[in-house]
PDB file of N, CA and C in Angstrom:
ATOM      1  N   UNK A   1       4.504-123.075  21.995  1.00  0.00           N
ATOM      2  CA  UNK A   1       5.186-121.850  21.654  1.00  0.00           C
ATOM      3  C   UNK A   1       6.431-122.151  20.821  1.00  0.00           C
ATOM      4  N   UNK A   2       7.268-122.816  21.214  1.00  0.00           N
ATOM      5  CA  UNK A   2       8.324-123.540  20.597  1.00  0.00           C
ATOM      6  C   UNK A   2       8.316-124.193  18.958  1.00  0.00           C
ATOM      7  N   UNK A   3       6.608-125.188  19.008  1.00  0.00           N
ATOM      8  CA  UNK A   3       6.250-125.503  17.437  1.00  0.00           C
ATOM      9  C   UNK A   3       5.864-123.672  16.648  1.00  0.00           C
ATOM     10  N   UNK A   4       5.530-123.074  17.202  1.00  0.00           N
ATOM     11  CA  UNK A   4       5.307-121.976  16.544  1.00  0.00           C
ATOM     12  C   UNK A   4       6.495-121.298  15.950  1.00  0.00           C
ATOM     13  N   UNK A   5       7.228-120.656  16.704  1.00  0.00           N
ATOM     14  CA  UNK A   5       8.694-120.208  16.426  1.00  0.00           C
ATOM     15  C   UNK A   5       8.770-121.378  15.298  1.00  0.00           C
ATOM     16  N   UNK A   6       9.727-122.590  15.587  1.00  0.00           N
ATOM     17  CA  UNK A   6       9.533-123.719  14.744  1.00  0.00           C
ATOM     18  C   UNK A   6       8.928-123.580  13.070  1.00  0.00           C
ATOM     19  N   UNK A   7       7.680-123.167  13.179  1.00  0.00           N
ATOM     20  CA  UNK A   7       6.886-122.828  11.960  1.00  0.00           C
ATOM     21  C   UNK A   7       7.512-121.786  11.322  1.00  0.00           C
ATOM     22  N   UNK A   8       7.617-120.443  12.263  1.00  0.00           N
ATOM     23  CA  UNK A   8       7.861-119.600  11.192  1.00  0.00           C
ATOM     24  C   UNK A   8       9.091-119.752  10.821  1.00  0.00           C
ATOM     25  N   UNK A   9      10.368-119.781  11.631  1.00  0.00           N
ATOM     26  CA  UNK A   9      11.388-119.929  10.986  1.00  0.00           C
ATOM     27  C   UNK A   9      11.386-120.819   9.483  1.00  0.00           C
ATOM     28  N   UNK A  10      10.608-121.722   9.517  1.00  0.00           N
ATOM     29  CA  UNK A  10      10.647-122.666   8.475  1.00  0.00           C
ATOM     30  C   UNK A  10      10.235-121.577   7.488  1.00  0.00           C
ATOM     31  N   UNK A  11       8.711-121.363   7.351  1.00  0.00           N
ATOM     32  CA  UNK A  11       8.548-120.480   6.905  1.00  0.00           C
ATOM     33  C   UNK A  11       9.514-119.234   6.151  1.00  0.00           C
ATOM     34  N   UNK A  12      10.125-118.677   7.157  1.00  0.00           N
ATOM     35  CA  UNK A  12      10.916-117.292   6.468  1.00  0.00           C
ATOM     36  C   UNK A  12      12.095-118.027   5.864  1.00  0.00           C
ATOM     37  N   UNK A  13      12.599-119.614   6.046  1.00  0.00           N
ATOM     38  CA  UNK A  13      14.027-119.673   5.665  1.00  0.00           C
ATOM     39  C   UNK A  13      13.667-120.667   3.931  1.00  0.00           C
ATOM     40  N   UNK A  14      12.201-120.700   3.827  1.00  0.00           N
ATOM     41  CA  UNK A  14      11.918-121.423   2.409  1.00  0.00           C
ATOM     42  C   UNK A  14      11.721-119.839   1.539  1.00  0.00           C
ATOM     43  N   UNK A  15      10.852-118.809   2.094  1.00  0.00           N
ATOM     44  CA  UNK A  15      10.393-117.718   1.524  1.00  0.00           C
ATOM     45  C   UNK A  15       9.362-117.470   1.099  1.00  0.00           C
ATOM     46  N   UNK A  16       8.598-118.503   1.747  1.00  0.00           N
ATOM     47  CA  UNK A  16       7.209-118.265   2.043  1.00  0.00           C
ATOM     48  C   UNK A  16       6.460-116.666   2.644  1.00  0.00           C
ATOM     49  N   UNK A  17       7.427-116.542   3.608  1.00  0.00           N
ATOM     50  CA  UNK A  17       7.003-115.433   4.533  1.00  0.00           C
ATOM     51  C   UNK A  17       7.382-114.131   4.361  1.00  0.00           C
ATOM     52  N   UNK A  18       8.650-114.147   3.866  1.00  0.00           N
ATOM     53  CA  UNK A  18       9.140-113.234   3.080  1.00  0.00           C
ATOM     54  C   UNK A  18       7.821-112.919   1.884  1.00  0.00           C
ATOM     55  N   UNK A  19       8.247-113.439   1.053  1.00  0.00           N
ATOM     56  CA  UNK A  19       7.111-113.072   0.028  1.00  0.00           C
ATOM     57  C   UNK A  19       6.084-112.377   0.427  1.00  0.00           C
ATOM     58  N   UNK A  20       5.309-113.562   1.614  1.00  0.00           N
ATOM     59  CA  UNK A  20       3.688-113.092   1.914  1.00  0.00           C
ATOM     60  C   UNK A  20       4.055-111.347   3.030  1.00  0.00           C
ATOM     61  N   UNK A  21       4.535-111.229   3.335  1.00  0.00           N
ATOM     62  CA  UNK A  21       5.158-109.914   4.057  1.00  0.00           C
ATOM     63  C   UNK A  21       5.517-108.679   2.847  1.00  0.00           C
ATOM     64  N   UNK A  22       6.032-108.934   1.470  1.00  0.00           N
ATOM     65  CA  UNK A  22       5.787-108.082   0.652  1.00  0.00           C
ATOM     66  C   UNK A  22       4.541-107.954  -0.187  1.00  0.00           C
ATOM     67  N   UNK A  23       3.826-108.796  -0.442  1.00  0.00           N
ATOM     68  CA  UNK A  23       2.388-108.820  -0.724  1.00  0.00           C
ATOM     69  C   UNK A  23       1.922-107.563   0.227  1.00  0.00           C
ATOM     70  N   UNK A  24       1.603-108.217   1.556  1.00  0.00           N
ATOM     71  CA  UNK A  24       1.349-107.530   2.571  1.00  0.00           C
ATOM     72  C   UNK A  24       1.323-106.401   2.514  1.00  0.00           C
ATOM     73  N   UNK A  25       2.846-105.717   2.271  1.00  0.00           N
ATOM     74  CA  UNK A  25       3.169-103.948   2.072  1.00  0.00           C
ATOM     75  C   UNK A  25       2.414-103.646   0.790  1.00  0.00           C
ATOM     76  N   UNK A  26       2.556-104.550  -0.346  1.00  0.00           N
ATOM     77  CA  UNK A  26       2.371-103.783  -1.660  1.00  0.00           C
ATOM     78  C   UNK A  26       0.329-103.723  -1.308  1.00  0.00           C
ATOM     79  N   UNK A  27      -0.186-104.442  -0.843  1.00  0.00           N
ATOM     80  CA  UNK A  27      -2.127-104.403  -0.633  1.00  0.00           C
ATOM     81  C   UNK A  27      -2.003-103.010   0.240  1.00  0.00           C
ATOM     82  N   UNK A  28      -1.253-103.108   1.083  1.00  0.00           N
ATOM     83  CA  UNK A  28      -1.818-102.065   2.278  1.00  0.00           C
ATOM     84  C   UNK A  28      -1.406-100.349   1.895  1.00  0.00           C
ATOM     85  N   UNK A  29      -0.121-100.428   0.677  1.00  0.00           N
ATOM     86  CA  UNK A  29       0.197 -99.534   0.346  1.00  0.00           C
ATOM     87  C   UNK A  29      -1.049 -98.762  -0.980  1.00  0.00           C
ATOM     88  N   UNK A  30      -1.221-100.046  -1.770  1.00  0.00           N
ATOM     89  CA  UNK A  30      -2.398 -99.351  -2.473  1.00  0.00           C
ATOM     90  C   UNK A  30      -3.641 -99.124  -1.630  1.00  0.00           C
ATOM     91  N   UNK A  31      -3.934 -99.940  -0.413  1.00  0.00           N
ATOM     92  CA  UNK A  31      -5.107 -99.370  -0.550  1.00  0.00           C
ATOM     93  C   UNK A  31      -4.858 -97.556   0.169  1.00  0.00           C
ATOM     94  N   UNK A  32      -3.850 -97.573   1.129  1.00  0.00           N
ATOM     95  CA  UNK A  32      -3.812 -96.217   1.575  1.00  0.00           C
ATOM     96  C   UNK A  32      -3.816 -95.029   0.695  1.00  0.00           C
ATOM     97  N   UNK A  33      -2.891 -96.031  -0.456  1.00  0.00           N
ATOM     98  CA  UNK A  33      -2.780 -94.487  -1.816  1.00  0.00           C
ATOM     99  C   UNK A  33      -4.038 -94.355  -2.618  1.00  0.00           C
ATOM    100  N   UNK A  34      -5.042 -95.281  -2.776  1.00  0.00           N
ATOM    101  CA  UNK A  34      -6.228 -95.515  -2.878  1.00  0.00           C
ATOM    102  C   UNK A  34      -7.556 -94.412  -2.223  1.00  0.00           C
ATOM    103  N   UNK A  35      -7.397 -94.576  -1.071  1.00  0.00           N
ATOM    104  CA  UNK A  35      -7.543 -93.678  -0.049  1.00  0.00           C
ATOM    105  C   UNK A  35      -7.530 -92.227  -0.565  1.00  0.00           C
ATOM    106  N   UNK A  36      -6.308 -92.135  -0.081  1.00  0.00           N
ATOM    107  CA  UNK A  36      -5.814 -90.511  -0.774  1.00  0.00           C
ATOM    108  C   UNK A  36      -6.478 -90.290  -1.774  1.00  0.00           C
ATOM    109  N   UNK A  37      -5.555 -90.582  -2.970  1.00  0.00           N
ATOM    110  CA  UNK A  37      -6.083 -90.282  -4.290  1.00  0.00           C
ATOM    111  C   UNK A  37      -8.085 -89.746  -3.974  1.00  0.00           C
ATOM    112  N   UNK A  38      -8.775 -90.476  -3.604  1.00  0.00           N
ATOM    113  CA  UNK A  38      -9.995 -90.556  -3.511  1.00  0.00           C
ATOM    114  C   UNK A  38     -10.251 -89.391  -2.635  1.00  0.00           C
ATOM    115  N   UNK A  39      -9.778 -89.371  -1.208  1.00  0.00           N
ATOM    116  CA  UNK A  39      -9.614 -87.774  -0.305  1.00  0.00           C
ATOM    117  C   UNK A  39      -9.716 -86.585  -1.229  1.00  0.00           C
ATOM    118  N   UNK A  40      -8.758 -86.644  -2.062  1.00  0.00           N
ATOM    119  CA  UNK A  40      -8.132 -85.800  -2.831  1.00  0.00           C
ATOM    120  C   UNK A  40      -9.285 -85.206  -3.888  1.00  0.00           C
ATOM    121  N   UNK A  41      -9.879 -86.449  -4.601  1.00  0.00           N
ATOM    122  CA  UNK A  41     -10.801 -86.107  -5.433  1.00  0.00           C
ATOM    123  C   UNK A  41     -12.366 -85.155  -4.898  1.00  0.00           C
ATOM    124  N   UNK A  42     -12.640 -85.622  -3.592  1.00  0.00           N
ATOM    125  CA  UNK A  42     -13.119 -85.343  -3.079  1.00  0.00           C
ATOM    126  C   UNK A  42     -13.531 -83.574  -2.140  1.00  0.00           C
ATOM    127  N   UNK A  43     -11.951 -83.782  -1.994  1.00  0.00           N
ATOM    128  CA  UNK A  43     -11.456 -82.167  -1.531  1.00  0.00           C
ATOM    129  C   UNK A  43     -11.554 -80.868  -2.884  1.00  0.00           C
ATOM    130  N   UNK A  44     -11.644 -81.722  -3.933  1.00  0.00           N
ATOM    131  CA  UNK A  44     -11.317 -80.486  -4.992  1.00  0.00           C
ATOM    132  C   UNK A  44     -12.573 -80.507  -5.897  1.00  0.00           C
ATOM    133  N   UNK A  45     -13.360 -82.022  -5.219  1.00  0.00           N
ATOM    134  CA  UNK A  45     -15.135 -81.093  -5.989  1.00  0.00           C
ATOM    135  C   UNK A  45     -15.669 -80.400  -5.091  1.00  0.00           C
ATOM    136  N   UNK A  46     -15.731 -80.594  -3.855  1.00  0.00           N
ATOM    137  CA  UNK A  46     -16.061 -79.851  -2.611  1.00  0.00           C
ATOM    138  C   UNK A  46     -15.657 -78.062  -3.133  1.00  0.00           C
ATOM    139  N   UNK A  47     -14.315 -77.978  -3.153  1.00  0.00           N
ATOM    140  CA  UNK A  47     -13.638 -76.516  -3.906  1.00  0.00           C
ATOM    141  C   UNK A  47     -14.866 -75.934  -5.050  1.00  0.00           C
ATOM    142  N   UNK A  48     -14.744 -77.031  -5.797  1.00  0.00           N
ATOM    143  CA  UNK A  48     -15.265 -77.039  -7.503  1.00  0.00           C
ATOM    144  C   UNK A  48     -17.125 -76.205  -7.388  1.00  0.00           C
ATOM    145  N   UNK A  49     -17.518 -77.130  -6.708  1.00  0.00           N
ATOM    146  CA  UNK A  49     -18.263 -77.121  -5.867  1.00  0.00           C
ATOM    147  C   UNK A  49     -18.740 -75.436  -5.289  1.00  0.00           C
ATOM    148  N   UNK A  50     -18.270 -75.564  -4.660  1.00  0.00           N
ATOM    149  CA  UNK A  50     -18.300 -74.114  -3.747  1.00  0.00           C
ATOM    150  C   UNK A  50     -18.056 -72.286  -4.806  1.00  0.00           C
ATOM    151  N   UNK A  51     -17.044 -72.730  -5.975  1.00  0.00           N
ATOM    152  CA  UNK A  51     -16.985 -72.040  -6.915  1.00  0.00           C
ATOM    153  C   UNK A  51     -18.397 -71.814  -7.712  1.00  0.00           C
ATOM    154  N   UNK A  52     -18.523 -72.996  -8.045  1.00  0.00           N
ATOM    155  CA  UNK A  52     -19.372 -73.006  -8.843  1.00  0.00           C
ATOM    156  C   UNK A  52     -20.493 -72.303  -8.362  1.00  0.00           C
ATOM    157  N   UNK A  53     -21.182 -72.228  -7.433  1.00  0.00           N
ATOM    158  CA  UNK A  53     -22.312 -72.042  -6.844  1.00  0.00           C
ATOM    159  C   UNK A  53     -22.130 -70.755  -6.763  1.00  0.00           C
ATOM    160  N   UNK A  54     -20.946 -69.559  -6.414  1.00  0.00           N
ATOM    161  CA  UNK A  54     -20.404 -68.587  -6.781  1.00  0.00           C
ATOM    162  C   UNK A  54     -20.795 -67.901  -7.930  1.00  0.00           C
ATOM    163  N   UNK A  55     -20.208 -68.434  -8.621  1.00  0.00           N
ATOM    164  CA  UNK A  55     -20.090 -68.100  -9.931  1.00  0.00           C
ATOM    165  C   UNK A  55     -21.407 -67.923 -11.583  1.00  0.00           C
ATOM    166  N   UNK A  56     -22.075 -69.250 -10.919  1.00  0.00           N
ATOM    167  CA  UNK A  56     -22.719 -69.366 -11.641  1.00  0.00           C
ATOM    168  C   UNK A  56     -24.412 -69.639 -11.298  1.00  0.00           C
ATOM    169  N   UNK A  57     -25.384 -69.786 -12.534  1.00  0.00           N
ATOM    170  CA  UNK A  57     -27.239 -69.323 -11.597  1.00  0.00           C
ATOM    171  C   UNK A  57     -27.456 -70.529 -12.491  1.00  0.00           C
ATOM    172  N   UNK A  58     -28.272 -71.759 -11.794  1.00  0.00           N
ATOM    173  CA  UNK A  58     -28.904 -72.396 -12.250  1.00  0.00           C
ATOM    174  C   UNK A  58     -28.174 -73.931 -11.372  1.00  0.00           C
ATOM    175  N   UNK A  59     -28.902 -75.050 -11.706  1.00  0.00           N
ATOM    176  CA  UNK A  59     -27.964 -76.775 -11.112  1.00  0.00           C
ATOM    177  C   UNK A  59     -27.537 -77.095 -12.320  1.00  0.00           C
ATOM    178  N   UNK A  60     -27.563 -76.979 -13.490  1.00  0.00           N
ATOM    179  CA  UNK A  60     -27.470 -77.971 -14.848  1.00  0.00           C
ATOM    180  C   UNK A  60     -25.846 -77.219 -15.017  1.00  0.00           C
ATOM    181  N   UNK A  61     -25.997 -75.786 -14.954  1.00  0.00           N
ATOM    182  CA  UNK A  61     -24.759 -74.777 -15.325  1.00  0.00           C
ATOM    183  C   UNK A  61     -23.670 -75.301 -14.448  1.00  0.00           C
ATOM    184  N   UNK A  62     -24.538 -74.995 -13.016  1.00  0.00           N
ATOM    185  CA  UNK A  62     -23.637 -74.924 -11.997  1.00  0.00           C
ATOM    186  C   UNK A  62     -22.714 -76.298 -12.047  1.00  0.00           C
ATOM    187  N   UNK A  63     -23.243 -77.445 -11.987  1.00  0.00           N
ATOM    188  CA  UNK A  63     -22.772 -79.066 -12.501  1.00  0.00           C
ATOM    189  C   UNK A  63     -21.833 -79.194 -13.223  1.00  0.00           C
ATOM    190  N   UNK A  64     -22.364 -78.718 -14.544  1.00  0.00           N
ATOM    191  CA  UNK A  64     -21.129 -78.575 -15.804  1.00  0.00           C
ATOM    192  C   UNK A  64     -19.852 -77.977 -15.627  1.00  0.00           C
ATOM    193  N   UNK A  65     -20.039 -77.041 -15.131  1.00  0.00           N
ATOM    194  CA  UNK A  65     -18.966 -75.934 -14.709  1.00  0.00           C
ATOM    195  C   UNK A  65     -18.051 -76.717 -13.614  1.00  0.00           C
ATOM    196  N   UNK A  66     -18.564 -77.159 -12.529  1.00  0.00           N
ATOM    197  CA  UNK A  66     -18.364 -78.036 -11.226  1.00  0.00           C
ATOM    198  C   UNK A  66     -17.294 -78.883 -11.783  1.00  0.00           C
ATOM    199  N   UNK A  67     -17.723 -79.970 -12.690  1.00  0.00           N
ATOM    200  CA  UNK A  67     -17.471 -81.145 -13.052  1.00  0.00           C
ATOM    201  C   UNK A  67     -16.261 -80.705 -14.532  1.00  0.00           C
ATOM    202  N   UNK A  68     -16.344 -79.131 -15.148  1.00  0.00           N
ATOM    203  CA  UNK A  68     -15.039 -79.336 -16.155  1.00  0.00           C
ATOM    204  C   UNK A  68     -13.851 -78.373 -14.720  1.00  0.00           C
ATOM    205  N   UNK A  69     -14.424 -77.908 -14.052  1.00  0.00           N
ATOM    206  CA  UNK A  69     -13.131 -77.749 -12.561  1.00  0.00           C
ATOM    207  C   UNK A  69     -12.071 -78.297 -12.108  1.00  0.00           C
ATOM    208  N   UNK A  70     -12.981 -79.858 -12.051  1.00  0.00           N
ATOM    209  CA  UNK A  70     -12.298 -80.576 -11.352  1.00  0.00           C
ATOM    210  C   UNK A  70     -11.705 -81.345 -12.326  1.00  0.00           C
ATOM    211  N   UNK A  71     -12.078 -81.238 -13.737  1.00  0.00           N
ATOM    212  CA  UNK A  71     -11.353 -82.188 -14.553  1.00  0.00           C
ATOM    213  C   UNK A  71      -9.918 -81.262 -14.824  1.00  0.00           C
ATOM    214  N   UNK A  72      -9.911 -79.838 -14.893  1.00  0.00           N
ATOM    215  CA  UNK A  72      -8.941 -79.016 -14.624  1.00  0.00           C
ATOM    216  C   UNK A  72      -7.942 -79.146 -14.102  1.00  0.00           C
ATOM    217  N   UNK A  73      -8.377 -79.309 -12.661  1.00  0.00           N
ATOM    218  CA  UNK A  73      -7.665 -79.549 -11.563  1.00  0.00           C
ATOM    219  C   UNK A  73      -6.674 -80.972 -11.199  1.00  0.00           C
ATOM    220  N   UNK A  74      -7.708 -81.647 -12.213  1.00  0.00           N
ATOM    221  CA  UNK A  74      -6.685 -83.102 -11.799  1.00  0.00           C
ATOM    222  C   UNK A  74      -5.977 -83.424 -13.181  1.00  0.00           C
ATOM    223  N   UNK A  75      -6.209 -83.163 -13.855  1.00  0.00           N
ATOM    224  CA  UNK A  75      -5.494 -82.683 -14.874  1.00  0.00           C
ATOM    225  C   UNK A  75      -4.037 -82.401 -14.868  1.00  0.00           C
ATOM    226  N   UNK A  76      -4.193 -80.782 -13.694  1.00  0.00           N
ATOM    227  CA  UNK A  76      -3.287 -79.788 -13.399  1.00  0.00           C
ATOM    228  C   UNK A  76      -2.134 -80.656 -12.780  1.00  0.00           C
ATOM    229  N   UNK A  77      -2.731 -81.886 -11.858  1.00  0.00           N
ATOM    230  CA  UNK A  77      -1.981 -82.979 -10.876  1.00  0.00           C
ATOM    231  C   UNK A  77      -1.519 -84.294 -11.714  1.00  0.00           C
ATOM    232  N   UNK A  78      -2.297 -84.100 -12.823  1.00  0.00           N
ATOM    233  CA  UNK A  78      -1.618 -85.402 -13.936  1.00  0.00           C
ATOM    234  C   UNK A  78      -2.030 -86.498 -13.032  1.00  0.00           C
ATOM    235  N   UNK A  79      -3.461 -86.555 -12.524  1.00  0.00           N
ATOM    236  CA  UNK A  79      -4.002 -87.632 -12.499  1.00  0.00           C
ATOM    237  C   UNK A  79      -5.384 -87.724 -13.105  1.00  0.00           C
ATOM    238  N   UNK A  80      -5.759 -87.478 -14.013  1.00  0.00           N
ATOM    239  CA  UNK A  80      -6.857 -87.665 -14.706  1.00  0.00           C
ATOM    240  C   UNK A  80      -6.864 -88.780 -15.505  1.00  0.00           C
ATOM    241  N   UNK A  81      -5.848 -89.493 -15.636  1.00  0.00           N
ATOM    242  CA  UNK A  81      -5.859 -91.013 -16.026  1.00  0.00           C
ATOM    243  C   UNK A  81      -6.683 -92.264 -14.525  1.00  0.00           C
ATOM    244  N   UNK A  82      -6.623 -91.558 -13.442  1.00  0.00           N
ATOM    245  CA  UNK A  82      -6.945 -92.101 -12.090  1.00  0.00           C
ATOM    246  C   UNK A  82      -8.376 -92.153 -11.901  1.00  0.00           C
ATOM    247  N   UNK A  83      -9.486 -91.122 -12.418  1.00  0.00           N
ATOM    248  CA  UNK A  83     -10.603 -91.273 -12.102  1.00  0.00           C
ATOM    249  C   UNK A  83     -11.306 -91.539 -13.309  1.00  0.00           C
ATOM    250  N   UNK A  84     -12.043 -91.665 -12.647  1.00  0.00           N
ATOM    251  CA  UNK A  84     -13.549 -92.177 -14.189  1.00  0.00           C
ATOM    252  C   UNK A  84     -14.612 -90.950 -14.345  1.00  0.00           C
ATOM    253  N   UNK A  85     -15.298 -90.652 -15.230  1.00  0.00           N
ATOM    254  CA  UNK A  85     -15.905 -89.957 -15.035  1.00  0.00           C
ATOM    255  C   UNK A  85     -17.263 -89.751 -14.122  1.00  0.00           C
ATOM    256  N   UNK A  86     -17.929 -91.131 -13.750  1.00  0.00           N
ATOM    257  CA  UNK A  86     -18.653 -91.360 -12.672  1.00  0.00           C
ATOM    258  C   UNK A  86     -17.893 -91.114 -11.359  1.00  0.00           C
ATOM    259  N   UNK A  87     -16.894 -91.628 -10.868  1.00  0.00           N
ATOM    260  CA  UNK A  87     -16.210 -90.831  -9.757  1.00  0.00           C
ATOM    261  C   UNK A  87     -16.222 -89.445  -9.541  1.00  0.00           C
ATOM    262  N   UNK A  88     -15.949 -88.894 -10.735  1.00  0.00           N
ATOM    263  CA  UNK A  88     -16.398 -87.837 -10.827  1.00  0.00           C
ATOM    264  C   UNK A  88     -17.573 -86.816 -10.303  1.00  0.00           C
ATOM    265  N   UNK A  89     -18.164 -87.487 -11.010  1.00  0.00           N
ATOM    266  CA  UNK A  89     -19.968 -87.048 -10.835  1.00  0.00           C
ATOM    267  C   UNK A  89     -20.402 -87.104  -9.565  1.00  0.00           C
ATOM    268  N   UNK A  90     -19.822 -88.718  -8.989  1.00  0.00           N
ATOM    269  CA  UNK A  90     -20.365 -88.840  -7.686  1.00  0.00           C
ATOM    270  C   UNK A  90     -19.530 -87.958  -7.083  1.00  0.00           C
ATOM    271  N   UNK A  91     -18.170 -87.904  -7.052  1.00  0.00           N
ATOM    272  CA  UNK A  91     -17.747 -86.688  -5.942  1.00  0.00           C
ATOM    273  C   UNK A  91     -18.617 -85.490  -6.002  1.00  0.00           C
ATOM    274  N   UNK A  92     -18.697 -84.948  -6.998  1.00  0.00           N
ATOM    275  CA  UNK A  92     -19.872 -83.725  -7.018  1.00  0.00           C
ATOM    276  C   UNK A  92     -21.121 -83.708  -6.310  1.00  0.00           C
ATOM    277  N   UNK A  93     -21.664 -84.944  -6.420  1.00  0.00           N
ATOM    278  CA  UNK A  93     -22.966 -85.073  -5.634  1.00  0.00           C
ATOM    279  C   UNK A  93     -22.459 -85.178  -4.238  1.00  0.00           C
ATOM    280  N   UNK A  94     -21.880 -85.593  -4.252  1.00  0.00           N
ATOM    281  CA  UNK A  94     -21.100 -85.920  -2.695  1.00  0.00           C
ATOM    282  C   UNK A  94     -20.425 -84.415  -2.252  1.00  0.00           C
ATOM    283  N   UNK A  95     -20.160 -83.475  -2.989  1.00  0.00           N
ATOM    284  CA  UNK A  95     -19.625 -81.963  -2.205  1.00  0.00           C
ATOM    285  C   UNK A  95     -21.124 -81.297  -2.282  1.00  0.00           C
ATOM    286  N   UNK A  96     -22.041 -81.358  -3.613  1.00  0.00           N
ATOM    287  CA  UNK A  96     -23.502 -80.834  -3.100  1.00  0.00           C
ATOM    288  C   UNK A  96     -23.924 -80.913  -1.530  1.00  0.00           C
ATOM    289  N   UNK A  97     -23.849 -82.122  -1.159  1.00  0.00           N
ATOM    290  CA  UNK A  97     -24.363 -82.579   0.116  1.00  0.00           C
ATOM    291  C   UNK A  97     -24.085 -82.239   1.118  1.00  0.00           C
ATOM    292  N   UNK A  98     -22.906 -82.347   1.072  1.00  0.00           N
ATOM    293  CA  UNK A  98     -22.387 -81.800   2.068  1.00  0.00           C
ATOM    294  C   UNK A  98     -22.173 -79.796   2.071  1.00  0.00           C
ATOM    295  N   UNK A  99     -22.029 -79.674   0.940  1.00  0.00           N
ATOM    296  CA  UNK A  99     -22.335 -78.069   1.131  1.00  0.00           C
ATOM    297  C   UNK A  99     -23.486 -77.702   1.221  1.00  0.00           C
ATOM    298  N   UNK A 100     -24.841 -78.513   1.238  1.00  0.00           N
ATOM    299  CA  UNK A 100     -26.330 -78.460   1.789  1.00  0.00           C
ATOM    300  C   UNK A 100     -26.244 -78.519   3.374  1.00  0.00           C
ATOM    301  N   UNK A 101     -25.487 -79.592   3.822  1.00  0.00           N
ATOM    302  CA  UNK A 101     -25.590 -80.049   5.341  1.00  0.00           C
ATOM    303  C   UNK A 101     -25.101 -78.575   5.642  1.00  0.00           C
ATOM    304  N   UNK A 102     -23.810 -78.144   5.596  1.00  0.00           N
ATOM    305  CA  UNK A 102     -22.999 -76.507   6.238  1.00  0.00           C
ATOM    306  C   UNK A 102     -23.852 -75.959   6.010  1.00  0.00           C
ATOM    307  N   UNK A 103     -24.796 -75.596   5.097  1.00  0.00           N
ATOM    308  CA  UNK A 103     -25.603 -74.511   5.305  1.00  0.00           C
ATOM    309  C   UNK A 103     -26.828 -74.395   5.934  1.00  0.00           C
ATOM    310  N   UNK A 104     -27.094 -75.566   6.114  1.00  0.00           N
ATOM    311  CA  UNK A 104     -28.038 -75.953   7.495  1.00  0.00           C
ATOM    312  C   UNK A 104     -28.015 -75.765   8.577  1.00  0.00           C
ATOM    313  N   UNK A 105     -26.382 -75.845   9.181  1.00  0.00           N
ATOM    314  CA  UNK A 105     -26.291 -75.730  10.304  1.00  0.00           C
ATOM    315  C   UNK A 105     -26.099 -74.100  10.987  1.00  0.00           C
TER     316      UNK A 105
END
């Protein structure tokens, strides 16, 4: 127990540990904002989504419409530099699905 203590002190007083402890924050912070961001994208084709199907008669229409929504929308948030347009797409397929499953139940 003693060589341990021992270690780290060494450790934090070269700046080894220090360092590896801000690494640490800066990985765990992107991946959480990572996360989000992605939640986010997700929550507003789901919306996009749900409009669309509203609004409009046909899958090809309804899609198009879906997919310039959400480019709208993130846009509106000044993150449309953040997604790709396949993220995109797949979020859409991914709020289809799930607005298939709700109406199943």
């Amino acid at each position: 127990m003693d060589n341990l203590i021992s270690v780290l002190q060494v450790l934090w007083q070269s700046g080894i540990a220090p360092a590896l402890l801000i690494m640490l924050i800066g990985l765990l912070i992107a991946h959480f904002k990572g996360n989000q961001q992605a939640s986010d994208l997700l929550q507003i084709a789901y919306k996009a989504v749900l409009w669309a199907e509203k609004e409009f008669d046909g899958g090809v229409e309804q899609k198009a419409q879906a997919i310039n929504k959400v480019a709208q929308e993130i846009e509106k948030l000044d993150k449309a530099h953040v997604f790709t347009v396949q993220q995109i797409d797949d979020a859409i397929e991914w709020a289809v699905k799930r607005m298939k499953e709700h109406e199943e139940e």
